[in-house]
Protein backbone atom coordinates (compact mmCIF):
# COMPACT_ATOMS: atom_id res chain seq x y z
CA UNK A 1 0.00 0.00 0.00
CA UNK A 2 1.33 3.60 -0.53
CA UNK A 3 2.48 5.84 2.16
CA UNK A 4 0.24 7.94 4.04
CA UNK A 5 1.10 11.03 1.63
CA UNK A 6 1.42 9.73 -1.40
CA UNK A 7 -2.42 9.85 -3.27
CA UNK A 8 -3.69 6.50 -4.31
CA UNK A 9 -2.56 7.69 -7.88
CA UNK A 10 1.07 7.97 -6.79
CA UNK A 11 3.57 10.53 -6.60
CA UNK A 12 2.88 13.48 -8.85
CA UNK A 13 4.87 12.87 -12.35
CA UNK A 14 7.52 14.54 -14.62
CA UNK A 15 5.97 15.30 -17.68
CA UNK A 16 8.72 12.87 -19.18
CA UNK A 17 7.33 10.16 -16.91
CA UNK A 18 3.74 10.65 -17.30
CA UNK A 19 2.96 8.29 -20.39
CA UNK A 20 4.46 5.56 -18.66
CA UNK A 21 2.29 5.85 -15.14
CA UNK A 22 -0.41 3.50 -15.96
CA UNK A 23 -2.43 2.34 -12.28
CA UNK A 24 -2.25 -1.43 -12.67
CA UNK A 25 -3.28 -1.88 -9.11
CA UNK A 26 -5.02 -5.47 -9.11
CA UNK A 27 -7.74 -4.56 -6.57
CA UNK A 28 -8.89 -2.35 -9.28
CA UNK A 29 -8.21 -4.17 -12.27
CA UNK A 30 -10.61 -6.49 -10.30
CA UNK A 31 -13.26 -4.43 -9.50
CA UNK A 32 -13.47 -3.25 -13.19
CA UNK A 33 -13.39 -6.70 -14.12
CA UNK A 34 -16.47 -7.83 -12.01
CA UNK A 35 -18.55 -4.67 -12.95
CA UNK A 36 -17.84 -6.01 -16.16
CA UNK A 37 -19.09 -9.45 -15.61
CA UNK A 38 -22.11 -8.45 -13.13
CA UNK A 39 -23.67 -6.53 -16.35
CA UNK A 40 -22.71 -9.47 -18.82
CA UNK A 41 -24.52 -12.08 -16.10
CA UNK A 42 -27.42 -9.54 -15.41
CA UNK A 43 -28.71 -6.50 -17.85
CA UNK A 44 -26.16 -7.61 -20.85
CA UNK A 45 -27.74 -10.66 -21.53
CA UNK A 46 -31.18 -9.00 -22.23
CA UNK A 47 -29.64 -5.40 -23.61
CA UNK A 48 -30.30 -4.44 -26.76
CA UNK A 49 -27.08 -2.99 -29.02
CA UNK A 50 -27.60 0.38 -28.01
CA UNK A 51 -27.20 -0.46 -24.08
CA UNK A 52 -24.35 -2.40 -25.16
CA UNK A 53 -22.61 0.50 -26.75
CA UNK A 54 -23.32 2.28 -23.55
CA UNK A 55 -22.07 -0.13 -20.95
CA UNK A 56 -19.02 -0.49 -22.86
CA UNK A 57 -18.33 2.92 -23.29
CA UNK A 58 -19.03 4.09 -19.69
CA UNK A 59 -17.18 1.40 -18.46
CA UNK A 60 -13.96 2.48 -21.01
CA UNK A 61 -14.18 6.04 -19.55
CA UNK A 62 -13.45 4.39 -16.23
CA UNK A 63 -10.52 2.34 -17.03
CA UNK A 64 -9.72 5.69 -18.57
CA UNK A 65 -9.75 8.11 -15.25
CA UNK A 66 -8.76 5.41 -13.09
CA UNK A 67 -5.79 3.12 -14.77
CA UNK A 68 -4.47 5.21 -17.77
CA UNK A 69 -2.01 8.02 -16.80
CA UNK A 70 -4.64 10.23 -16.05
CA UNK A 71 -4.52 8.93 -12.78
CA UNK A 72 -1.16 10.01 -11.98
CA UNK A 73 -1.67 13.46 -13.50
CA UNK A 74 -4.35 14.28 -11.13
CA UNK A 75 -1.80 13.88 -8.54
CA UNK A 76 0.25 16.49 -10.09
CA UNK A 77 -2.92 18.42 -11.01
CA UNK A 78 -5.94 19.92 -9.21
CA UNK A 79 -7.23 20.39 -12.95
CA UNK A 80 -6.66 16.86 -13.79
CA UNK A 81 -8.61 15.80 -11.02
CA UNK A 82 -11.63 18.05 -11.79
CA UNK A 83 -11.71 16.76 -14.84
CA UNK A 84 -11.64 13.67 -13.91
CA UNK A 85 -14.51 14.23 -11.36
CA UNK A 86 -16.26 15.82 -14.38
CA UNK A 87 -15.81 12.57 -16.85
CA UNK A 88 -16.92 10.05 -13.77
CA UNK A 89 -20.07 11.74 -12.74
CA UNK A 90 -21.27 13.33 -15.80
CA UNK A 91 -20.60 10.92 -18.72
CA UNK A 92 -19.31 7.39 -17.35
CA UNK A 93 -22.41 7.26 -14.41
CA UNK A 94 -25.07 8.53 -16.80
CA UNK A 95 -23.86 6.26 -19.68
CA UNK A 96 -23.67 3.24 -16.84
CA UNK A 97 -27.57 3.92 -16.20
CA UNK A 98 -28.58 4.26 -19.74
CA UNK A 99 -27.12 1.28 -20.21
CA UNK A 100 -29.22 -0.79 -17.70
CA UNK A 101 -32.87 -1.82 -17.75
CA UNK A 102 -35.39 0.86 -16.67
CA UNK A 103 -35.92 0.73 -12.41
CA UNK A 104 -37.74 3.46 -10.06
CA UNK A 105 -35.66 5.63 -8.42
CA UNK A 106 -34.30 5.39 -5.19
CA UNK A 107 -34.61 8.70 -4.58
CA UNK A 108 -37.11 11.95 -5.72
CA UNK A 109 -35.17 13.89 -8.55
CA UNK A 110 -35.08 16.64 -6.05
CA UNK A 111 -33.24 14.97 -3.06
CA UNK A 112 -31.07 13.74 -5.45
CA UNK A 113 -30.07 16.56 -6.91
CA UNK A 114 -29.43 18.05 -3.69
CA UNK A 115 -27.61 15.04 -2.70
CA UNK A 116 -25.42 15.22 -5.29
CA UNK A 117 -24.85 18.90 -4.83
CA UNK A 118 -23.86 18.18 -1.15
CA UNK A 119 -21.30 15.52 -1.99
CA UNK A 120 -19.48 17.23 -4.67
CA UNK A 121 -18.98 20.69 -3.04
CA UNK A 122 -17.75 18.60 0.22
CA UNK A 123 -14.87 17.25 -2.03
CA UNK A 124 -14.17 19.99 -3.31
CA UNK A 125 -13.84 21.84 -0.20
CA UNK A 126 -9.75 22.44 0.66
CA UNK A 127 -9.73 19.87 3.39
CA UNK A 128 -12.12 16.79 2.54
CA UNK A 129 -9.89 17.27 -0.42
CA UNK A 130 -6.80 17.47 1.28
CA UNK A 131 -7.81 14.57 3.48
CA UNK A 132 -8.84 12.18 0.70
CA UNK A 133 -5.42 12.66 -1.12
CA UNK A 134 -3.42 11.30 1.71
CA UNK A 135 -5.78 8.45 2.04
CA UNK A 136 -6.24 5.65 0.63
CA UNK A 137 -9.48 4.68 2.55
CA UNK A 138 -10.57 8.85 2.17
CA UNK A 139 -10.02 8.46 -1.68
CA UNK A 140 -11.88 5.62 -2.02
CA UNK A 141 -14.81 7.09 0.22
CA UNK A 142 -13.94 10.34 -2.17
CA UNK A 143 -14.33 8.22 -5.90
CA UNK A 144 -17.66 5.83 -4.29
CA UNK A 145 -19.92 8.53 -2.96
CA UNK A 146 -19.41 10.66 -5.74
CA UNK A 147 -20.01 7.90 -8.08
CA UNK A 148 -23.13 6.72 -5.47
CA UNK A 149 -24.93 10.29 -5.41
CA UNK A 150 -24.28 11.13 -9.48
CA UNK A 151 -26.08 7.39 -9.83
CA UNK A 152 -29.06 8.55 -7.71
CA UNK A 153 -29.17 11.73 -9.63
CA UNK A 154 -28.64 10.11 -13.21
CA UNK A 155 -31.47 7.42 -11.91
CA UNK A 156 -34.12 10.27 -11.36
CA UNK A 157 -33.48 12.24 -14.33
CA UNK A 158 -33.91 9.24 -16.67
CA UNK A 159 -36.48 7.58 -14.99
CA UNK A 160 -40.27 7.60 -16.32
CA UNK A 161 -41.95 8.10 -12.98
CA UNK A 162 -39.80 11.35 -12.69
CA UNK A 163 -42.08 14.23 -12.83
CA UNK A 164 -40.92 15.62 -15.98
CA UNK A 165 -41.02 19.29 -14.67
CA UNK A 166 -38.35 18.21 -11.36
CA UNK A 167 -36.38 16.62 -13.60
CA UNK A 168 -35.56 19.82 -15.40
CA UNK A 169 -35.87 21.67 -12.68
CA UNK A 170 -33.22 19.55 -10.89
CA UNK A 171 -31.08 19.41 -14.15
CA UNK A 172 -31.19 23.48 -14.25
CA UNK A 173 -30.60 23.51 -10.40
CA UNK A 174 -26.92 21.21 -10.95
CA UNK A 175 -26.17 23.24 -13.68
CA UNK A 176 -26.49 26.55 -11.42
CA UNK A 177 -24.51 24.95 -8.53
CA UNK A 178 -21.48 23.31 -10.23
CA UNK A 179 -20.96 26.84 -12.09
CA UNK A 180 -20.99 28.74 -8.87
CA UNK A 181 -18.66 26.42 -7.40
CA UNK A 182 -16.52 26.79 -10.78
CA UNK A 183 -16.77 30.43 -10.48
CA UNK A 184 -15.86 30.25 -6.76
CA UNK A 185 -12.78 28.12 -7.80
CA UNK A 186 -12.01 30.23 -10.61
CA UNK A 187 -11.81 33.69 -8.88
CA UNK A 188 -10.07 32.54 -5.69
CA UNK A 189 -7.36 35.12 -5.02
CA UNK A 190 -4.76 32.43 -3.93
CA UNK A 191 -4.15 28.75 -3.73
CA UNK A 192 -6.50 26.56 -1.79
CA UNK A 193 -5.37 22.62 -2.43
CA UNK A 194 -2.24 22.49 -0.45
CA UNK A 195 -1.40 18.93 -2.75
CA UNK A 196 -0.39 20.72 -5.55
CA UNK A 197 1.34 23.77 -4.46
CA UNK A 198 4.75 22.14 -5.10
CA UNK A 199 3.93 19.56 -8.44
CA UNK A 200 2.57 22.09 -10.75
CA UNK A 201 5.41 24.12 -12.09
CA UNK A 202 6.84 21.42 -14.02
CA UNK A 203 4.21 21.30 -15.89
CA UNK A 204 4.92 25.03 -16.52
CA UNK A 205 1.61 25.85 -14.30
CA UNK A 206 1.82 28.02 -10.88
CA UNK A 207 -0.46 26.65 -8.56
CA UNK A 208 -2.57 29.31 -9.26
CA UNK A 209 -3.20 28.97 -12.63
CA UNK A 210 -4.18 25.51 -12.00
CA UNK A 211 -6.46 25.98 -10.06
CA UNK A 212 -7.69 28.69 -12.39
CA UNK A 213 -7.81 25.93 -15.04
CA UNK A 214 -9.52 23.37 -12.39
CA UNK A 215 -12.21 26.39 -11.99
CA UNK A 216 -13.28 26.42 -15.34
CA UNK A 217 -13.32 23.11 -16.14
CA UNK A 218 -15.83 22.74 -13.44
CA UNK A 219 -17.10 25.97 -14.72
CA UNK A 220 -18.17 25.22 -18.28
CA UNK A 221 -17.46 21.66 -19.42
CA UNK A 222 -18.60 19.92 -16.19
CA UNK A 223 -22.30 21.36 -16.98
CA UNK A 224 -22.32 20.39 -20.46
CA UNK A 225 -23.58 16.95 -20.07
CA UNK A 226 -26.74 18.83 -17.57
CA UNK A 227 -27.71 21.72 -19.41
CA UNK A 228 -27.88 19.02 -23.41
CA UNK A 229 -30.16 16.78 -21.04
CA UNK A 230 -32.36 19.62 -19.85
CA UNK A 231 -32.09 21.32 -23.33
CA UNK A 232 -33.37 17.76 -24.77
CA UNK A 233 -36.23 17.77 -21.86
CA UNK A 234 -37.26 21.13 -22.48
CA UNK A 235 -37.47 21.04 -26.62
CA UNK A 236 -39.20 17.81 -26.16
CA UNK A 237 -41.88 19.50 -23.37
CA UNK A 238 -42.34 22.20 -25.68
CA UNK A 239 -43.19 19.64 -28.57
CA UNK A 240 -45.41 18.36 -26.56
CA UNK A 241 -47.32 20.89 -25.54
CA UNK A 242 -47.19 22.52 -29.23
CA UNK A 243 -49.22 18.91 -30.14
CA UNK A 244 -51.92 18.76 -27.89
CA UNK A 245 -52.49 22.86 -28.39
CA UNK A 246 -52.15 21.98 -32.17
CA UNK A 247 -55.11 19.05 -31.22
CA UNK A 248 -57.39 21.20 -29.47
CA UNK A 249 -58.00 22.97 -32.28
């Protein structure tokens, strides 16, 4: 196991290293490999090409954040991590849930989204952030409950008994919270993440700028994925409601 200090991802890298830092850690080779094989024994064997496609490519954008060298970068960079954050919770869950037979929610669309708020502004506070880099166990906790609240919160949006009015509203509502945390991260007048003060420069970053960087990638691409689904929702209410109006008539 590493050190205390050292993130789960390793030591930050040299740039010169970097291509070569894949995370072949067997525990998680493992666990990929079972969430592999729990879908091919369960929802695979009934899943249509489509949910296929799905499963397979949520599942590559995790071996992709967690084993290729993106792993070690985010050790060396707070942006690296936020984009990582950003791939897990808002393309590889939502593609992961697609990808599995419809099932009610465990949760109203609301409480979920407020969930989900809750858990990704606590880990992106300076300390739970802080904490979970010098822990294995904290990273762990870190990686699971984001991945646990962005399922509850993916579940709701896509499910048919979701009111289809909370479901935006709750899309809008992430959308509006991950930007003022971006903008938050963005503006900060100094550096907050004590982890990277001393492995950005040679990567010809301060650790200001990073986190600059980190702040608008949670800024603008990490609502992308929120505002096309609520853009989708919304055209498709509107279509709606142009029908039966065009009906009455």
């Amino acid at each position: 196991m590493p050190q205390a200090s050292i993130p789960y991802c390793g030591a930050a890298p040299h740039p010169a290293e970097l291509l070569a830092r894949w995370n072949l850690d067997p525990w998680l080779l493992l666990a990929l490999a079972v969430v592999a094989g729990a879908y091919a024994l369960g929802d695979g064997r009934r899943a249509d090409r489509g949910q296929l496609r799905l499963f397979v490519s949520g599942w590559v954008m995790l071996v992709a954040i967690f084993v290729s060298p993106l792993c070690a970068l985010t050790s060396a960079l707070f942006a690296a991590r936020v984009a990582h954050h950003v791939v897990l919770i808002g393309v590889a869950v939502p593609l992961l849930v697609l990808s599995l037979r419809p099932r009610s929610p465990l949760l109203p669309v609301g409480a979920a989204a407020l969930l989900h708020a809750v858990v990704v502004w606590f880990w992106h506070a300076p300390m739970p952030y802080t904490a979970a880099l010098g822990s294995d166990l904290l990273f762990w906790v870190m990686q699971l409950s984001l991945v646990a609240s962005a399922w509850l919160f993916w579940q709701g949006v896509f499910s048919a008994r979701s009111a289809p009015t909370a479901v935006l509203m709750a899309l809008l509502g992430t959308v509006v919270q991950m930007g003022l945390l971006g903008a938050l991260i963005t503006f900060a007048p100094a550096p907050l993440y004590p982890p990277h003060f001393l492995t950005t420069a040679p990567f010809g970053l301060s650790a200001l700028e990073d986190q600059q960087l980190a702040g608008l990638i949670m800024w603008v691409p990490s609502i992308l994925p929120y505002l096309a689904v609520a853009l989708a929702l919304a055209a498709r209410l509107l279509g709606s409601q142009a029908g039966a109006g065009g009906g009455r008539r």
